[in-house]
C-alpha atoms as a PDB file:
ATOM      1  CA  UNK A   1     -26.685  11.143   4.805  1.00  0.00           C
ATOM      2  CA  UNK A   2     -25.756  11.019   1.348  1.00  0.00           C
ATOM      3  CA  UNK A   3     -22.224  10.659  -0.338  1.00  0.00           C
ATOM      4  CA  UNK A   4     -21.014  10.165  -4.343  1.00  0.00           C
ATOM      5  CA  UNK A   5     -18.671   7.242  -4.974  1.00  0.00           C
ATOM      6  CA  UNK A   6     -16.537   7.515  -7.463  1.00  0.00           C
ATOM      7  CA  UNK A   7     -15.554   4.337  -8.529  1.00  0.00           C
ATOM      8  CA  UNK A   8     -12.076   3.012 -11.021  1.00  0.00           C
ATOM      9  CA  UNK A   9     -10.531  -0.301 -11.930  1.00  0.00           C
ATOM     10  CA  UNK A  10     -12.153  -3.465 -10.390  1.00  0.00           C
ATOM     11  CA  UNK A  11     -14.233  -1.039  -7.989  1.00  0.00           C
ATOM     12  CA  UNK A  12     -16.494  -0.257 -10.518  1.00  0.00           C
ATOM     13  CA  UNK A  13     -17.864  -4.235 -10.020  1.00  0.00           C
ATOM     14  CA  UNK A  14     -19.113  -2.905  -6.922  1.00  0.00           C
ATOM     15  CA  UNK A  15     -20.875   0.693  -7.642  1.00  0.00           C
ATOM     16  CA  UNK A  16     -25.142  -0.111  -6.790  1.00  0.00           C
ATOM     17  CA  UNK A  17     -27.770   0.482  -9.213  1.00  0.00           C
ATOM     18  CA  UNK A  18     -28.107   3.337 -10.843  1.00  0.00           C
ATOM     19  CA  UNK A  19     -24.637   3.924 -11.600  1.00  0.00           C
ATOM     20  CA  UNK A  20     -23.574   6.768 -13.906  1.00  0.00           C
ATOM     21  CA  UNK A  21     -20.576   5.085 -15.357  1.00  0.00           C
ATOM     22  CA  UNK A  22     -18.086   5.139 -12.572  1.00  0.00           C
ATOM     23  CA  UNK A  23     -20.602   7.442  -9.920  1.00  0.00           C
ATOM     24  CA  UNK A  24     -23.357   6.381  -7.958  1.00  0.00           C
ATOM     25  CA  UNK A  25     -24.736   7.849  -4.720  1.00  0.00           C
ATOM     26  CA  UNK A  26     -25.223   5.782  -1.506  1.00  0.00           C
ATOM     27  CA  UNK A  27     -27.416   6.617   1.533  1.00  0.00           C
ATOM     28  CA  UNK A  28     -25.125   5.770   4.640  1.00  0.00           C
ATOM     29  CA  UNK A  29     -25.913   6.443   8.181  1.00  0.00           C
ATOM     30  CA  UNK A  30     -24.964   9.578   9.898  1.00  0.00           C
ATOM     31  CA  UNK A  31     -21.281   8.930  11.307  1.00  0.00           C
ATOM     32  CA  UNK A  32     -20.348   6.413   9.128  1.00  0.00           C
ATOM     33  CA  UNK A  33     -16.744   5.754   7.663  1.00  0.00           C
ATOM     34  CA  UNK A  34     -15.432   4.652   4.708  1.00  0.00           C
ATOM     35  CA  UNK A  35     -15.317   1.079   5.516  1.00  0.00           C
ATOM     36  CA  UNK A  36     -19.135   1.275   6.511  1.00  0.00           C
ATOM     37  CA  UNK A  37     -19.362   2.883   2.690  1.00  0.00           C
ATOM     38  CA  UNK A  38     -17.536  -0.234   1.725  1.00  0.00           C
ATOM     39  CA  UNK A  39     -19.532  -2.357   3.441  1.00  0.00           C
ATOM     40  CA  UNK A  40     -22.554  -1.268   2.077  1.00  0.00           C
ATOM     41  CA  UNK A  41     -21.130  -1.588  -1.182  1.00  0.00           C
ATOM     42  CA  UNK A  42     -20.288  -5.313  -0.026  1.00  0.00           C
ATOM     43  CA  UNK A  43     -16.297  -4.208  -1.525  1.00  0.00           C
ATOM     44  CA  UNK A  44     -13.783  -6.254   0.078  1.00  0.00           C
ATOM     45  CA  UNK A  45     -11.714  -3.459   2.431  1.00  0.00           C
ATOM     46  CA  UNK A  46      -8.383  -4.837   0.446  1.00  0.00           C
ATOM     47  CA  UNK A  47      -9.696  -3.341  -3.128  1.00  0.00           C
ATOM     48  CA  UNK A  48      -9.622   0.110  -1.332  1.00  0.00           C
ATOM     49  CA  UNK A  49      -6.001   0.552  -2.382  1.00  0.00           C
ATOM     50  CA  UNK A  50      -5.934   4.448  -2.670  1.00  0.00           C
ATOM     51  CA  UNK A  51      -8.892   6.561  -1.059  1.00  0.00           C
ATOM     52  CA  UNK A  52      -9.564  10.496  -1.352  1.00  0.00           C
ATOM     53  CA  UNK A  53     -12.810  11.874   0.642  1.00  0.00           C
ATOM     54  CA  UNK A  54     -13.306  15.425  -1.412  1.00  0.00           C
ATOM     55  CA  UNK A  55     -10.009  15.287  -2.866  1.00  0.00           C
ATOM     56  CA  UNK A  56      -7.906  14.794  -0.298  1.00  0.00           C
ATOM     57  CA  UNK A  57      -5.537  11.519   0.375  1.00  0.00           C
ATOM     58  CA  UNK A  58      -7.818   9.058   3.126  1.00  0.00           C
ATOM     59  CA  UNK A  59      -8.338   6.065   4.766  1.00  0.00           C
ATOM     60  CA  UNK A  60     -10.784   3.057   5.844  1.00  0.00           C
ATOM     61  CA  UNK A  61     -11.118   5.165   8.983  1.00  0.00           C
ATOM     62  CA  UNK A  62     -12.112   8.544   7.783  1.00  0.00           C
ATOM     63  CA  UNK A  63     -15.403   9.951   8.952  1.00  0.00           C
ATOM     64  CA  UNK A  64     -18.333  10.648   5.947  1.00  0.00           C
ATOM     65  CA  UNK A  65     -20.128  13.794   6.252  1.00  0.00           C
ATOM     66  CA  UNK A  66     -23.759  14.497   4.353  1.00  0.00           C
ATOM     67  CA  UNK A  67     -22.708  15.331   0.035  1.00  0.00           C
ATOM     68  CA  UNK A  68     -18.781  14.136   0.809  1.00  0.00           C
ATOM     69  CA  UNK A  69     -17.333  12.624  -2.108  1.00  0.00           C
ATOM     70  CA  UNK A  70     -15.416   9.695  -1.885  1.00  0.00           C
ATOM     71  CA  UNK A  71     -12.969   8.223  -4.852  1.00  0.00           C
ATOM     72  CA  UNK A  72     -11.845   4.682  -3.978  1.00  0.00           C
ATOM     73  CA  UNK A  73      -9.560   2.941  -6.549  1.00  0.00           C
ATOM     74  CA  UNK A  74      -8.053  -0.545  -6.327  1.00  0.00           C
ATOM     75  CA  UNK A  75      -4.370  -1.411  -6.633  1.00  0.00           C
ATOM     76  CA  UNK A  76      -3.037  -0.724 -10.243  1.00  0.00           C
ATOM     77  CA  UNK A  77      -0.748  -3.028 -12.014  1.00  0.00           C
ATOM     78  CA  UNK A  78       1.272  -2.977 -15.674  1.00  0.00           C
ATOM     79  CA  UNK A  79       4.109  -0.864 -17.146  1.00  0.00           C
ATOM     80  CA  UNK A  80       7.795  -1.295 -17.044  1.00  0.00           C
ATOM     81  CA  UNK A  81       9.504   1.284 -15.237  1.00  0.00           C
ATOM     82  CA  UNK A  82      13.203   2.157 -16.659  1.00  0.00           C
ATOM     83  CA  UNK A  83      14.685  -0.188 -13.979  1.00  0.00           C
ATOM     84  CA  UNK A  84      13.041  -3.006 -15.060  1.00  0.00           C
ATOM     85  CA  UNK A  85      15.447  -5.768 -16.606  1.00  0.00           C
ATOM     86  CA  UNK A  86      13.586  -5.496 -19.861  1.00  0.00           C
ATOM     87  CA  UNK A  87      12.772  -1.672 -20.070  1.00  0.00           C
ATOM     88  CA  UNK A  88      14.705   1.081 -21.584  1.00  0.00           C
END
């Protein structure tokens, strides 16, 4: 089967060649999961910080089906929130 990453942050590193800026589309085995997309895309599992499968909210676990899209983004850092000692 076939599925499009899409790809932010530090998981870009990982999309294979060709890559469309942050999309690329992997050939995975029928049944496979998210972490067997990761896998393939040799992304450690930890980088996975947020995951939707065709928009919705998922997780390492979740079941790929044939043309599923799959957004994986790595934890974010940086701001100051309005509780922070220095923001306002």
């Amino acid at each position: 089967m076939q599925v499009e990453i899409v790809c932010f942050g530090a998981m870009r590193e990982y999309l294979p060649s060709p890559a469309a800026r942050n999309r690329a589309k992997v050939e995975l085995p029928g049944g496979a999961s998210v972490a067997d997309l990761m896998d393939e895309l040799r992304a450690p599992h930890a980088l996975a910080h947020a995951v939707l499968v065709d928009g919705a909210r998922a997780d390492l676990t979740t079941n790929l089906t044939d043309g599923a899209e799959v957004t994986l983004m790595p934890p974010f850092a940086g701001g100051r929130s309005r509780g922070d000692p220095d923001g306002r």
